[in-house]
Protein backbone atom coordinates (compact mmCIF):
# COMPACT_ATOMS: atom_id res chain seq x y z
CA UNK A 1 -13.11 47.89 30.77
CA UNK A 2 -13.24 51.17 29.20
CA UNK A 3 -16.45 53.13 28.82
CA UNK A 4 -18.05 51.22 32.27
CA UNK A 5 -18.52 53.24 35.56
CA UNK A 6 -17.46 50.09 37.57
CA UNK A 7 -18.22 52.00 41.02
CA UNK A 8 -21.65 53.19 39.95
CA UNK A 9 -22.20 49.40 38.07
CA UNK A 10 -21.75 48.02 41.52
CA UNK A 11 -23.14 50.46 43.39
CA UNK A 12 -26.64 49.99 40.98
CA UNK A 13 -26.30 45.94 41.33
CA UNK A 14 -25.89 45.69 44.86
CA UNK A 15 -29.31 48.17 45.01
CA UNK A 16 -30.53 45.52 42.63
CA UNK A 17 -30.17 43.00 44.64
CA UNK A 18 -32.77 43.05 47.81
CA UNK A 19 -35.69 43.36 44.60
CA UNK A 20 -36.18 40.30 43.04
CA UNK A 21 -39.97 40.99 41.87
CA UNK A 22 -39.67 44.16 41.79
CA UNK A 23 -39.55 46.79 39.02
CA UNK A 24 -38.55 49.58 41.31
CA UNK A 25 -34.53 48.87 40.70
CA UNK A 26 -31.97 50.16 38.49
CA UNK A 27 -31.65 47.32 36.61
CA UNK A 28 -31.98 43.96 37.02
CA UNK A 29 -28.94 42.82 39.23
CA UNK A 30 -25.86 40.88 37.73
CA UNK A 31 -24.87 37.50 40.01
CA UNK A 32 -21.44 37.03 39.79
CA UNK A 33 -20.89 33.64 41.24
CA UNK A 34 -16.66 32.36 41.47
CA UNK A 35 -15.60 29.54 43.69
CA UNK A 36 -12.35 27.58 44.67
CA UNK A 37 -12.34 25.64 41.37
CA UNK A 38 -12.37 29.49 39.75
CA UNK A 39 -9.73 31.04 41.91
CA UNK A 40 -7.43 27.57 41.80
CA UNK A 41 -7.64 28.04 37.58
CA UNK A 42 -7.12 31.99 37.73
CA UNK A 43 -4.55 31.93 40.17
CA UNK A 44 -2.52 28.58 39.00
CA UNK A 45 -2.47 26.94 42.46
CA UNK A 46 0.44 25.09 42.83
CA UNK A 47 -1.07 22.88 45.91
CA UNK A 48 -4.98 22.16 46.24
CA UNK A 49 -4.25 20.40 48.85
CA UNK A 50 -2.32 23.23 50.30
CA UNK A 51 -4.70 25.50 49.35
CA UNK A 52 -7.22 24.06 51.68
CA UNK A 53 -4.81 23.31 54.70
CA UNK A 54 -2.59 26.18 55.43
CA UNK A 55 -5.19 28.95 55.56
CA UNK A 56 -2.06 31.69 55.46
CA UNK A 57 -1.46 30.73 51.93
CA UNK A 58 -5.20 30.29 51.23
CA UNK A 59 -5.76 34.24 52.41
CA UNK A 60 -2.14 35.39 50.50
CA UNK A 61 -3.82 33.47 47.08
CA UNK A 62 -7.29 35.34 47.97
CA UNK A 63 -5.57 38.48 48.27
CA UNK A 64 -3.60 38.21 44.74
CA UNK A 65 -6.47 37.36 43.15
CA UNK A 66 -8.84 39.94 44.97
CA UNK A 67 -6.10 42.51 43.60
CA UNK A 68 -6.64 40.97 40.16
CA UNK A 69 -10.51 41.28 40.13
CA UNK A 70 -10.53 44.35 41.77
CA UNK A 71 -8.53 45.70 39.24
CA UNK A 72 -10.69 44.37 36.16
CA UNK A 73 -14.08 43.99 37.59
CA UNK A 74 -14.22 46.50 40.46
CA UNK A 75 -14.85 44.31 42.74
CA UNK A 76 -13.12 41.70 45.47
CA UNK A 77 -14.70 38.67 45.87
CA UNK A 78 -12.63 36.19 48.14
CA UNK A 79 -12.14 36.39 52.19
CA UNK A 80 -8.58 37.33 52.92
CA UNK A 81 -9.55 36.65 56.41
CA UNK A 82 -10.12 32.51 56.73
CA UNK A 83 -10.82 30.83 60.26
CA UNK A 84 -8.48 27.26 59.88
CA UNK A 85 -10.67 25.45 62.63
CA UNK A 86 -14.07 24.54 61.47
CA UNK A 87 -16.91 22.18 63.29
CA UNK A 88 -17.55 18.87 61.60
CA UNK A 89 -19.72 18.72 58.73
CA UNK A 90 -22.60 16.76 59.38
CA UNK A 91 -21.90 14.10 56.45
CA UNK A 92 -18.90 13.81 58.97
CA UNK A 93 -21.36 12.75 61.95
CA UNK A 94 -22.63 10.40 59.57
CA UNK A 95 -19.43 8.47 58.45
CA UNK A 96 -18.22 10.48 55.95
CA UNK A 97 -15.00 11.59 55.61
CA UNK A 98 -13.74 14.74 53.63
CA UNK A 99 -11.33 13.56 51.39
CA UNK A 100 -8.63 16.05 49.59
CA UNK A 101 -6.64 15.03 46.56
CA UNK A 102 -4.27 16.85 44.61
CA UNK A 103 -5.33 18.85 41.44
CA UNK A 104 -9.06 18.75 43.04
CA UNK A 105 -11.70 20.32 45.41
CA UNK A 106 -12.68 18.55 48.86
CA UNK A 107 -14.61 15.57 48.13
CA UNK A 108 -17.02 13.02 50.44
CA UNK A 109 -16.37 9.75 50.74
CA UNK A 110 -18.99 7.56 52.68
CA UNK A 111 -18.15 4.45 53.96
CA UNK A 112 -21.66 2.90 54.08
CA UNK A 113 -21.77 0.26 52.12
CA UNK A 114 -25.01 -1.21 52.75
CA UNK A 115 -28.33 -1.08 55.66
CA UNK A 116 -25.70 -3.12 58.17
CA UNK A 117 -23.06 -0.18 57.86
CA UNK A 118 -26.26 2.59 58.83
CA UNK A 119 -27.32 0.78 61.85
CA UNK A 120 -24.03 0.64 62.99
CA UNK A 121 -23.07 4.23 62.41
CA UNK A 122 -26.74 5.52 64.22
CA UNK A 123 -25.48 3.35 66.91
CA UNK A 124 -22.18 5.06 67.26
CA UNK A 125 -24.15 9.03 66.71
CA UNK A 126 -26.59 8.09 69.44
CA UNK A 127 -23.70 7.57 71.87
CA UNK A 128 -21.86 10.83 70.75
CA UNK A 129 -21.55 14.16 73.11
CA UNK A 130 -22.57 15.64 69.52
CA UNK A 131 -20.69 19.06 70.64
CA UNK A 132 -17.57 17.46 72.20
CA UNK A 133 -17.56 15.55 68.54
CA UNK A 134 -18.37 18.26 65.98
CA UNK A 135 -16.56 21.17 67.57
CA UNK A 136 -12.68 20.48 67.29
CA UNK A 137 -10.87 21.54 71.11
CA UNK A 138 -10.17 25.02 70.36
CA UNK A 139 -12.57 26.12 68.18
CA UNK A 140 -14.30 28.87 69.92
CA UNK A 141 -11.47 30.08 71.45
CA UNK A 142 -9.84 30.51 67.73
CA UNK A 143 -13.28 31.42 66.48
CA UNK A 144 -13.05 34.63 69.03
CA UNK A 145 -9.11 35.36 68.06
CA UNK A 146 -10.31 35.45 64.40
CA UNK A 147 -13.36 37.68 64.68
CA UNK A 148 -10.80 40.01 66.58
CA UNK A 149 -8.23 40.35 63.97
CA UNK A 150 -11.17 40.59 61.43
CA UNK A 151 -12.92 43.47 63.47
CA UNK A 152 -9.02 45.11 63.96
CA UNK A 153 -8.97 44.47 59.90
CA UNK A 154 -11.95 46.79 59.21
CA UNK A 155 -11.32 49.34 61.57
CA UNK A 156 -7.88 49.73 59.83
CA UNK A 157 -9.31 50.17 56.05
């Protein structure tokens, strides 16, 4: 945009920010809020489904279109850093399963289809090692090689 200090526009917003009843700001701040379904649009994502399993291309389609919005808006706004090993979701626990589908976003699916279904399912959670179950075999272990190559990431910009 011509005519708008993007730097200083940031730089006032994100001083904005930590005021919410407050007059003592610049401004009041500007939220910009862009998700998967915006970056899938902006970007033309060939595979959703890919998009949301092979966490390589997920950061390489983050990066394009970080280059894209910093270019136009000043400012970067997806991790090109992703961790691709995540503990369950706790709609998981419950009996839900996470369901992907081409052309869309990660969905929930429950399979309770009635009181019978619930009991059975709180059966099954009260049995669980809850940690063994909601943290997949090698999470922490790539949890600590990904907070290494995103500490070796900052120290190199």
């Amino acid at each position: 945009m011509k005519g708008l200090d993007l730097e200083r526009f940031w730089r006032e917003n994100d001083g904005s920010l930590g005021k919410p009843f407050s007059t003592h700001k610049p401004r009041v701040p500007v939220i910009v809020s862009v998700d998967d379904h915006w970056v899938i649009g902006e970007m033309k994502v060939e595979s959703t489904v890919r998009y949301y399993t092979d966490a390589p291309y997920r950061e390489r389609v983050h990066a394009a279109c970080n280059k894209r919005t910093l270019q136009k808006l000043g400012r970067a706004f997806f991790p090109e850093h992703i961790l691709d090993s995540w503990p369950k979701r706790i709609e998981e626990v419950f009996g839900a399963e996470i369901v992907l589908t081409e052309g869309g976003t990660p969905w929930l699916e429950s399979k309770v289809a009635g009181i019978e279904d619930l009991v059975k399912i709180l059966r099954r959670v009260e049995k669980l090692c809850l940690e063994e179950y909601i943290f997949p075999p090698d999470f922490f272990k790539k949890k600590k090689e990904f907070e290494k190559r995103l500490n070796q990431h900052k120290n190199s910009l």
